[in-house]
Each structure stands twice: as structure tokens, then as C-alpha cells.
Protein backbone atom coordinates (compact mmCIF):
# COMPACT_ATOMS: atom_id res chain seq x y z
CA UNK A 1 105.84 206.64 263.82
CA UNK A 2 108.70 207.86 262.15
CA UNK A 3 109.85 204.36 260.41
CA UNK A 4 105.77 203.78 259.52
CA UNK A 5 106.06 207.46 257.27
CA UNK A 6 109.02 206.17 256.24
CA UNK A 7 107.71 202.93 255.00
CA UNK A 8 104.27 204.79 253.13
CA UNK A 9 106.44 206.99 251.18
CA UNK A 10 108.80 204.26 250.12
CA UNK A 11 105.79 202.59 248.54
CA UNK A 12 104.04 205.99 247.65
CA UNK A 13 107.63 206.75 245.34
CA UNK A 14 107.24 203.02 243.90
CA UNK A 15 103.78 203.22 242.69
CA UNK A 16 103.98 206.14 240.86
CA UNK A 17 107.68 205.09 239.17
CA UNK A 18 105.48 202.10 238.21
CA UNK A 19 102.70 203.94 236.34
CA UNK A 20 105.40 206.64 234.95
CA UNK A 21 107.73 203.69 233.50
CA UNK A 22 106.01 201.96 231.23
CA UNK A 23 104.92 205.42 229.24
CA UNK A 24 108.96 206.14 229.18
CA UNK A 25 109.73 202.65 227.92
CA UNK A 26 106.86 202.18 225.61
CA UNK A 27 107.24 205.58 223.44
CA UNK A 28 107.86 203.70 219.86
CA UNK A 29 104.70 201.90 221.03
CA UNK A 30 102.69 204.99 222.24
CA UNK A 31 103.77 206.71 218.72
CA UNK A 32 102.54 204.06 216.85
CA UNK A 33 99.28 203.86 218.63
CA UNK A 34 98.82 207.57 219.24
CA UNK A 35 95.86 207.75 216.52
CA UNK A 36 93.76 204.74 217.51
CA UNK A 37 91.82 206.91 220.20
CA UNK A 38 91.57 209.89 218.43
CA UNK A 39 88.72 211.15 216.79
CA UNK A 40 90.69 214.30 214.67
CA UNK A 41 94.07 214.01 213.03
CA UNK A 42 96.24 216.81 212.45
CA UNK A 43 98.30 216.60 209.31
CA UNK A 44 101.33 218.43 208.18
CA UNK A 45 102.23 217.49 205.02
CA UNK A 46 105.69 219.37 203.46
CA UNK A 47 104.32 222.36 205.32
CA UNK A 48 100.64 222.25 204.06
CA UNK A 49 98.48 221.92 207.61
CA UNK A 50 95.20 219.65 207.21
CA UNK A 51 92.63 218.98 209.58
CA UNK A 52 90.40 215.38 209.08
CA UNK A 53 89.00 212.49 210.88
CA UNK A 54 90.19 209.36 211.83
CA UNK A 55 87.25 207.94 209.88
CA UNK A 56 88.11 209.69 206.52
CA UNK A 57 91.59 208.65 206.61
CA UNK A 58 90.07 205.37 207.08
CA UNK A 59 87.76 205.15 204.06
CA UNK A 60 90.32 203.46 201.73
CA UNK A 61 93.09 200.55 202.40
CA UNK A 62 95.35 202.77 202.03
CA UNK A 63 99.02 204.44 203.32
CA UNK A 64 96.46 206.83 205.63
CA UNK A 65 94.42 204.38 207.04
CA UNK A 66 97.97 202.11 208.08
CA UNK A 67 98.83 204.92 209.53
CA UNK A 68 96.19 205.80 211.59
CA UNK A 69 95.52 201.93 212.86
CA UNK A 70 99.41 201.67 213.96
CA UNK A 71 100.54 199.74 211.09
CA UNK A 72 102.78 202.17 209.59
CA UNK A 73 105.00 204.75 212.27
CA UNK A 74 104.14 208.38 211.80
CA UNK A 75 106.32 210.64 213.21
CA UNK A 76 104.16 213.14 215.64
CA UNK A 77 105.93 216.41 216.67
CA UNK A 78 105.29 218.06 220.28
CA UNK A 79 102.26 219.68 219.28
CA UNK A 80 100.43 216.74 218.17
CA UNK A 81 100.82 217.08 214.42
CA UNK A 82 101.31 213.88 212.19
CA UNK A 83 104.50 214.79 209.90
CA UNK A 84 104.43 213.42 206.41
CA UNK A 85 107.21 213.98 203.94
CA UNK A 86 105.75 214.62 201.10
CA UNK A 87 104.59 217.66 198.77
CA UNK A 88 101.60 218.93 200.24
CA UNK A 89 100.87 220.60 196.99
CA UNK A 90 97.66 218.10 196.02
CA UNK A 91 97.13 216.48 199.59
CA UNK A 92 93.87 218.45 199.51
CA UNK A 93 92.71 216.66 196.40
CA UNK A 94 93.61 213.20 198.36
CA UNK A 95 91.44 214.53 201.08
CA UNK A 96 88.62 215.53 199.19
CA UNK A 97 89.01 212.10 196.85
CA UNK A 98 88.74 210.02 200.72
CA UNK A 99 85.76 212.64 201.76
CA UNK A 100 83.86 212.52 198.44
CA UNK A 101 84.71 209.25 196.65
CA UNK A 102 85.49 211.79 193.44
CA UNK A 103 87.07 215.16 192.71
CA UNK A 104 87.71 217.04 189.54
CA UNK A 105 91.02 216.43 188.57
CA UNK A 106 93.61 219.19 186.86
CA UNK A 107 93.46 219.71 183.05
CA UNK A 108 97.10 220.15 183.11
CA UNK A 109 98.60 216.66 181.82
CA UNK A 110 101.75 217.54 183.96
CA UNK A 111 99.79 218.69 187.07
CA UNK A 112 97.54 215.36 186.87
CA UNK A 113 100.85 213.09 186.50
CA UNK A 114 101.81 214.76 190.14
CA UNK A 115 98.14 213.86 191.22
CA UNK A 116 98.40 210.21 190.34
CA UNK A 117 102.33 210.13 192.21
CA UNK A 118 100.59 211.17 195.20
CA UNK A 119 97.90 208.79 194.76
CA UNK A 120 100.15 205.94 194.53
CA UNK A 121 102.53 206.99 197.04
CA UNK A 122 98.87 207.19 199.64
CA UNK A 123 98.26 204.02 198.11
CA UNK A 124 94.60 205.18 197.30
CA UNK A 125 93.70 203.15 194.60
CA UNK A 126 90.36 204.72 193.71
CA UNK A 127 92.06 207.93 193.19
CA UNK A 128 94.76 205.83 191.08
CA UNK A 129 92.18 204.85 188.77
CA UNK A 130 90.53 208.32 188.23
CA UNK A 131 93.62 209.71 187.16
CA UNK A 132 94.39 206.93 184.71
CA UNK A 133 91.38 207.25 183.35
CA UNK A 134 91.38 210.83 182.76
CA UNK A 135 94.82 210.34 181.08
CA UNK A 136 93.28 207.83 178.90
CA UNK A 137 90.38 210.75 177.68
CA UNK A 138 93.14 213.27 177.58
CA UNK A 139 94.98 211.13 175.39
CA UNK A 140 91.78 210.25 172.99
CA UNK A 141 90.46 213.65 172.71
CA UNK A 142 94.42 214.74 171.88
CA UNK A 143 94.94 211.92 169.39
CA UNK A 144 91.58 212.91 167.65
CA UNK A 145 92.38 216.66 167.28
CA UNK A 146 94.69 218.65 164.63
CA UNK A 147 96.49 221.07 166.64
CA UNK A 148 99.03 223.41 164.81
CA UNK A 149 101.97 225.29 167.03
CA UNK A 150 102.73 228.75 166.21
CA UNK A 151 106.68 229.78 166.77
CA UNK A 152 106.50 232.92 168.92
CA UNK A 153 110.17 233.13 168.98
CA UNK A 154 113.76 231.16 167.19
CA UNK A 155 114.59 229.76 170.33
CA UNK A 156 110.86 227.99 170.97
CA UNK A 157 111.43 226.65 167.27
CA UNK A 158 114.99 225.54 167.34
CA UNK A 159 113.48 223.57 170.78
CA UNK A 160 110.78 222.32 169.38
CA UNK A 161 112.07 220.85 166.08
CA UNK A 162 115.32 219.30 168.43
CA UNK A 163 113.33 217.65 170.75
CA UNK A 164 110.43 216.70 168.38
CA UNK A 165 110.89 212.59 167.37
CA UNK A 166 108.70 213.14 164.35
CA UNK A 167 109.09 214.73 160.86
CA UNK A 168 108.51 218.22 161.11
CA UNK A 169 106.83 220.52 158.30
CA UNK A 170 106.87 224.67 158.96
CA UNK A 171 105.14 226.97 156.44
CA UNK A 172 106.58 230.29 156.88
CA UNK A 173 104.34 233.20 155.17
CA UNK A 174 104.22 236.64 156.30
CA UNK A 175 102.69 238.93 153.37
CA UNK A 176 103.00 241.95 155.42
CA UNK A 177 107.33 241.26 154.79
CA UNK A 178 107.41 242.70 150.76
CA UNK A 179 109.46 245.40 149.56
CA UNK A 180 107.45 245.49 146.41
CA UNK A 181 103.98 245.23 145.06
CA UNK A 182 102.32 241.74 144.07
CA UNK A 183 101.31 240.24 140.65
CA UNK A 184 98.01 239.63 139.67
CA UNK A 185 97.81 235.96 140.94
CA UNK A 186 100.26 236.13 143.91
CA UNK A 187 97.48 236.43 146.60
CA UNK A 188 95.77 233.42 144.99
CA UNK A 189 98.56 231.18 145.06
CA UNK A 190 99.46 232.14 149.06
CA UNK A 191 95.98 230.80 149.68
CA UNK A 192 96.29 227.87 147.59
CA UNK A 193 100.09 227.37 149.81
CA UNK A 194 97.92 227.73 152.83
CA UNK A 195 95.22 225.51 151.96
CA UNK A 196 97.51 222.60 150.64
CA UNK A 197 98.90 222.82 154.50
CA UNK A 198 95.54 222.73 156.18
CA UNK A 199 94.84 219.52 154.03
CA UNK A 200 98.56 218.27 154.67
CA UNK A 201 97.79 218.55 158.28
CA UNK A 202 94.69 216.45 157.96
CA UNK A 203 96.09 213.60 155.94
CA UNK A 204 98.96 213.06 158.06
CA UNK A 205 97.78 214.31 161.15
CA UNK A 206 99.77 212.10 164.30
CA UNK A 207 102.73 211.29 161.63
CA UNK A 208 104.22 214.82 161.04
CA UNK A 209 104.66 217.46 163.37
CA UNK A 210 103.14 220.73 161.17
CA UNK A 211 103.88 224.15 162.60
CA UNK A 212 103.32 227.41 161.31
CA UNK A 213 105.63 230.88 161.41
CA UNK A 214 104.06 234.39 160.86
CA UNK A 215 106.77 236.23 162.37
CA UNK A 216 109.99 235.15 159.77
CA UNK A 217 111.26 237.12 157.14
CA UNK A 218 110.31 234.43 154.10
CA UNK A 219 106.47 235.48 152.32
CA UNK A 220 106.02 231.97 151.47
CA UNK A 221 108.41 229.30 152.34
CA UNK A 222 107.86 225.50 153.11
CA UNK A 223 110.86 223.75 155.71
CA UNK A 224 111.01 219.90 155.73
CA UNK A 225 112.73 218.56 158.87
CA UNK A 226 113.79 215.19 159.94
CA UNK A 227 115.71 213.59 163.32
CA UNK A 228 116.29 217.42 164.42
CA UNK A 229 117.61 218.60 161.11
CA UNK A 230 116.30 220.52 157.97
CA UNK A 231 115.94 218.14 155.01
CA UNK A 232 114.86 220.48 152.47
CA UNK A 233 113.48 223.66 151.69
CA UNK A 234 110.91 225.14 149.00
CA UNK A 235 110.79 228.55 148.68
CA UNK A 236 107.72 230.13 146.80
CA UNK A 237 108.61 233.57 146.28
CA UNK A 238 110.52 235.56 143.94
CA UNK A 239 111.72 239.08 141.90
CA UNK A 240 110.08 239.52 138.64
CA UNK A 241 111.75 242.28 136.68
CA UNK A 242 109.91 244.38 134.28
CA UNK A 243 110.96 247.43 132.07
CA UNK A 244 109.45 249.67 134.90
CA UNK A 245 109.02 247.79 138.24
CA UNK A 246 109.91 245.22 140.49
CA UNK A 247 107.05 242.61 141.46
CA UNK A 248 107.02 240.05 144.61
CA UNK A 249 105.82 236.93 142.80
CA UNK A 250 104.44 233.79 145.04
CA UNK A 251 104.46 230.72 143.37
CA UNK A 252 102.44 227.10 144.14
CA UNK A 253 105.01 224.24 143.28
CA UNK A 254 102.17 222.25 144.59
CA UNK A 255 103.42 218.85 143.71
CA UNK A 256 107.10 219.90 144.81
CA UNK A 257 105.61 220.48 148.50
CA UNK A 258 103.98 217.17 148.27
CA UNK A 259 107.33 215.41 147.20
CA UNK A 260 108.95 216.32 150.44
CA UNK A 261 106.47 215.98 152.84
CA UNK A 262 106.01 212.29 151.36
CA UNK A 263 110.30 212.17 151.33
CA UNK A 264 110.44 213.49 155.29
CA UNK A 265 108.01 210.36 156.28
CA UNK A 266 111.15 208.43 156.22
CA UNK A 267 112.39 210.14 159.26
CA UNK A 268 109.05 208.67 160.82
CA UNK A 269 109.58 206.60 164.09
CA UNK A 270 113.67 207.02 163.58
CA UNK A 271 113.64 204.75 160.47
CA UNK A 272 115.34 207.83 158.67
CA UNK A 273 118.80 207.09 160.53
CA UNK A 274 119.38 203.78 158.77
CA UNK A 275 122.55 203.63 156.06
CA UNK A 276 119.95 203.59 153.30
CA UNK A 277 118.16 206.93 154.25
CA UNK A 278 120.36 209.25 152.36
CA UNK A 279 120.70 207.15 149.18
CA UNK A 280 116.69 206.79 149.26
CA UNK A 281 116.20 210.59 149.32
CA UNK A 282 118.84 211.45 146.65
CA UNK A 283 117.46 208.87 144.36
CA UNK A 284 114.52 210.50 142.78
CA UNK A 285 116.42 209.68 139.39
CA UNK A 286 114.86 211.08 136.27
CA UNK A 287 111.61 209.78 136.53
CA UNK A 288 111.35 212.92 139.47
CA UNK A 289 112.30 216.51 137.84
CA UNK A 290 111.85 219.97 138.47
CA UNK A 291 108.85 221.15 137.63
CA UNK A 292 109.25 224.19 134.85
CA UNK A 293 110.13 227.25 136.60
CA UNK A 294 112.08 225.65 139.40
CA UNK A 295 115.47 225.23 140.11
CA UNK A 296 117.21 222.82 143.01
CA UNK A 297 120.22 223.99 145.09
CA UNK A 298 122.35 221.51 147.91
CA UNK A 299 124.05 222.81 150.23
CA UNK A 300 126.30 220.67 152.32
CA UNK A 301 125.79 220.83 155.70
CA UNK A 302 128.27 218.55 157.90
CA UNK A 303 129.46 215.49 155.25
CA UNK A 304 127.06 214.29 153.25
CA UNK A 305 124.11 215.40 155.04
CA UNK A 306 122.05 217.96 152.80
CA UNK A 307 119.72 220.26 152.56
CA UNK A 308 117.73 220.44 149.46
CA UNK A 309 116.69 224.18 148.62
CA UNK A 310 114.02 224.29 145.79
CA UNK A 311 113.39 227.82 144.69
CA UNK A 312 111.22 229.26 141.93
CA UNK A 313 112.89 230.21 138.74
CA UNK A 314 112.45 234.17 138.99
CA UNK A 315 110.33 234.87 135.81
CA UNK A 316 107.75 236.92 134.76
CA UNK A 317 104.38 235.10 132.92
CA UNK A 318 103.62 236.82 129.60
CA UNK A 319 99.45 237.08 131.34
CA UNK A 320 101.44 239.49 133.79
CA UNK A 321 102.98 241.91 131.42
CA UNK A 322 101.47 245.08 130.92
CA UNK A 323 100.35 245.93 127.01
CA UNK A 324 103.82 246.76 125.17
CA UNK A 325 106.04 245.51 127.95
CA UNK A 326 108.92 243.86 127.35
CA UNK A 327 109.57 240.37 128.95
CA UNK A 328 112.85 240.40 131.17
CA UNK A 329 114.13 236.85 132.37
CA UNK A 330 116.50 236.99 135.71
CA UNK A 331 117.76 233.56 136.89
């Protein structure tokens, strides 16, 4: 009786280390295969938990879908969540993209760049092509619009103007800065200044870089910037001195301004760091003077790089004297 008992537990032990040892032996297989009978699939994704089916995974031949047929190994931690290193950050979106077969996508050009990574990471090539074709409008409807920075700060401009690879044109105006009253025609000439820059921006709109400052010290003063540096500079203010008083004066050296915005477009794609640049801006020769009431300053600024500073010839126009006033000329 004894050696039978024996004998039946013997082949009790046997049978059930022969179900038990092919789980223990097969766990690379049983990880890769842990999905095909499920129904739900939990997701943990850089820390971001989602909860899906099987079947939306599934929608796309995609990353997801190897994954949850046992062509790709998932890792699975001990409480049945599938680990995926990644940022979770715009999983959702994939998930709604697989659920939906579309999702609004981030205005953001940065934030939909990170969309589209994700996309082609998952390998889910409809979401792939949403995103590059919302780039696409982003970049029409940019290309097609005149947008004008405002410097909030000499940092923000310094970084902007650096890092910028086309010419770059600031108009400076702050009418609020004066120490002194205006002339008569001052106010119409810092609209005229402001007007030739709205219709600068329009002609060369996607060439130049135009940005405007409200916050500097100059009333009125044009900046001309090329490869990082300032090229020249027209200034449109000055002192006119009477018998009496002291006058702010704003000038328009209208065709000046147009000189140098048409001189910076050499700077356009990096053709402006050729040999020839310098001797092509510094060759106006006589056939290009000062207009009357001007006067043109260089200053060296590391070897023979210049900056041209135009400034108007501080005057005072006889229409602007009072009756019996005598005319006083200050250079």
C-alpha cells in the first residue's frame, strides 16, 4: 500500500512540474504574446497611464499594432502595464488619431514638430501625413502674411538681429522721448517715416526682416543690419536753434532710407560675406550724394567693417522762423 502511494505521488509531482515548466521556460515567449488574448491594454507611456483596446491599437500598421500581435517585445511590468519609453506628452493625440481617424492638431509650430516625432516613432502614417500637411498651411498662411516684431527689451533685439539670416531693418520712433517742443512739420514727417516703413515692409516682405522699437531713446531713427551686424544708420531728428528756443526737428531723408534698405539686400541669403561686399557698399561714387541737409559719419567698428551714420544737418527752414527771427545755423 505504502510503495502504491508512493508511486501516485511520484507521478502526481511530475505532472504538475510538466505543466509549471514550460510557463518558466517560455517567459520571452509569454511576453511577447501576452496581448494576443486580451481585449484591453494598459499603457504607460513616460509616466502618462492610458487605457485602449486591442482593436484600436490595431487600426493602423503601425509600431502599436506590432506590438500588440507579438511582433515587436513590450516590456510588461508586474501589474500588467505595457511600458513604452517615450514622452507621453501627445500619446493621447496618437490615441485619439487611431480612435477617430483625425484630431485637431496644436497651433504651436514647435508643439506640432513633437506631434509628428511621435507619429513617426508609432509609425502611424495617417497621423504623419496630417501633421505635414498642417505644416505645409502653416507655412502658406506665414509666407503670405506681413508680420512686424516689436523689441520689448535689448536683449530680445540683440537675439533676434544675431540669429536672424536675413537683412534686418528697425525703425526706432518714440515721440513721447523730446526735451523740447516740435516744429510745424515735424509730426508730418514722423508719419511720412512711418508710412515709408509700412510700404518697405510690403515690397520686400520675406527678403528683410523689419522690426519696430517704441521703447529706445531715438524719436526717429532708421538701423540697417546685415550677417548680425549694423550696416548703417539714418537718424531723422535734430536741434534747431532759434534766438528764443530750442525745437526737436524730424526730418524725411526719404530717398536716403531707400538707399540702404536697397544696399542691406546684399546681405540677402549670405551673399553679403563675399570679398566684394564691402567695396560694393562704399562705392556709391559721386553719382550717389547727400541729399542737402545731410551729413555722413563712419565709424570703424573692428577693421574695415563700418557703420555708416547719416544724420540730418541741424538747421532751421526760413517757413519755421517766427516774424523778425533771426536764422541760427548749428552743424
Amino acid at each position: 500500500m505504502s510503495a502504491e502511494a508512493s508511486v501516485g505521488s511520484h507521478a502526481a509531482d511530475s505532472a504538475q512540474s510538466a505543466v509549471s515548466q514550460p510557463a518558466c521556460h517560455n517567459t520571452d515567449e509569454h511576453r511577447n504574446q501576452g496581448l494576443l488574448g486580451s481585449k484591453y491594454v494598459k499603457l504607460n507611456v513616460g509616466g502618462s497611464l492610458h487605457y485602449t483596446t486591442v482593436q484600436t491599437l490595431s487600426k493602423e500598421d503601425s509600431l502599436l499594432r506590432s506590438i500588440c500581435n507579438g511582433g515587436t517585445d513590450a516590456t510588461i511590468d508586474s501589474e500588467g502595464w505595457v511600458v513604452l519609453d517615450r514622452c507621453g506628452r501627445h500619446f493621447g493625440l496618437v490615441l485619439n488619431f487611431l480612435r477617430d481617424g483625425s484630431v485637431p492638431l496644436p497651433e504651436d509650430h514647435r508643439e506640432l514638430d513633437e506631434v509628428l516625432k511621435e507619429a513617426q516613432y508609432y509609425r502611424v502614417q495617417g497621423l504623419v501625413q496630417h501633421c505635414l500637411s498642417a505644416m505645409q498651411k502653416q507655412k502658406d498662411v506665414f509666407e503670405s502674411v506681413c508680420r512686424i516684431p516689436m523689441i520689448t527689451s535689448a536683449k530680445e533685439e540683440q537675439r533676434m538681429i544675431a540669429t536672424c539670416r536675413k537683412p534686418v531693418v528697425k525703425l526706432q520712433n518714440n515721440r513721447g522721448n523730446n526735451k523740447y517742443s516740435y516744429t510745424s512739420n515735424s509730426d508730418d514727417n514722423l508719419l511720412k517715416n512711418i508710412e515709408l516703413f509700412d510700404k518697405l515692409v510690403l515690397r520686400f516682405n520675406g527678403r528683410v526682416l523689419f522690426v519696430k522699437d517704441v521703447l529706445g531713446d531715438e524719436i526717429c531713427c532708421w538701423s540697417f543690419y546685415g550677417e548680425g551686424r549694423k550696416i548703417a544708420e539714418v537718424c531723422c531728428t535734430s536741434i534747431v536753434y532759434a534766438t528764443e528756443k530750442k525745437q526737436t526737428k524730424v526730418e524725411f531723408p526719404e530717398a536716403r532710407i531707400f538707399e540702404e534698405t536697397l544696399n542691406i539686400l546684399i546681405y540677402e541669403n549670405g551673399r553679403g560675406s563675399g570679398p566684394g561686399s564691402l567695396h560694393l557698399l562704399d562705392s556709391r561714387g559721386s553719382g550717389s550724394s547727400l541729399g542737402a541737409g545731410q551729413s555722413e559719419e563712419e565709424g570703424a567698428v573692428g577693421g574695415d567693417r563700418r557703420v555708416r551714420r547719416i544724420h540730418v544737418r541741424r538747421h532751421i527752414m526760413h517757413d519755421e522762423r517766427g516774424h523778425g527771427q533771426q536764422t541760427v545755423y548749428k552743424d
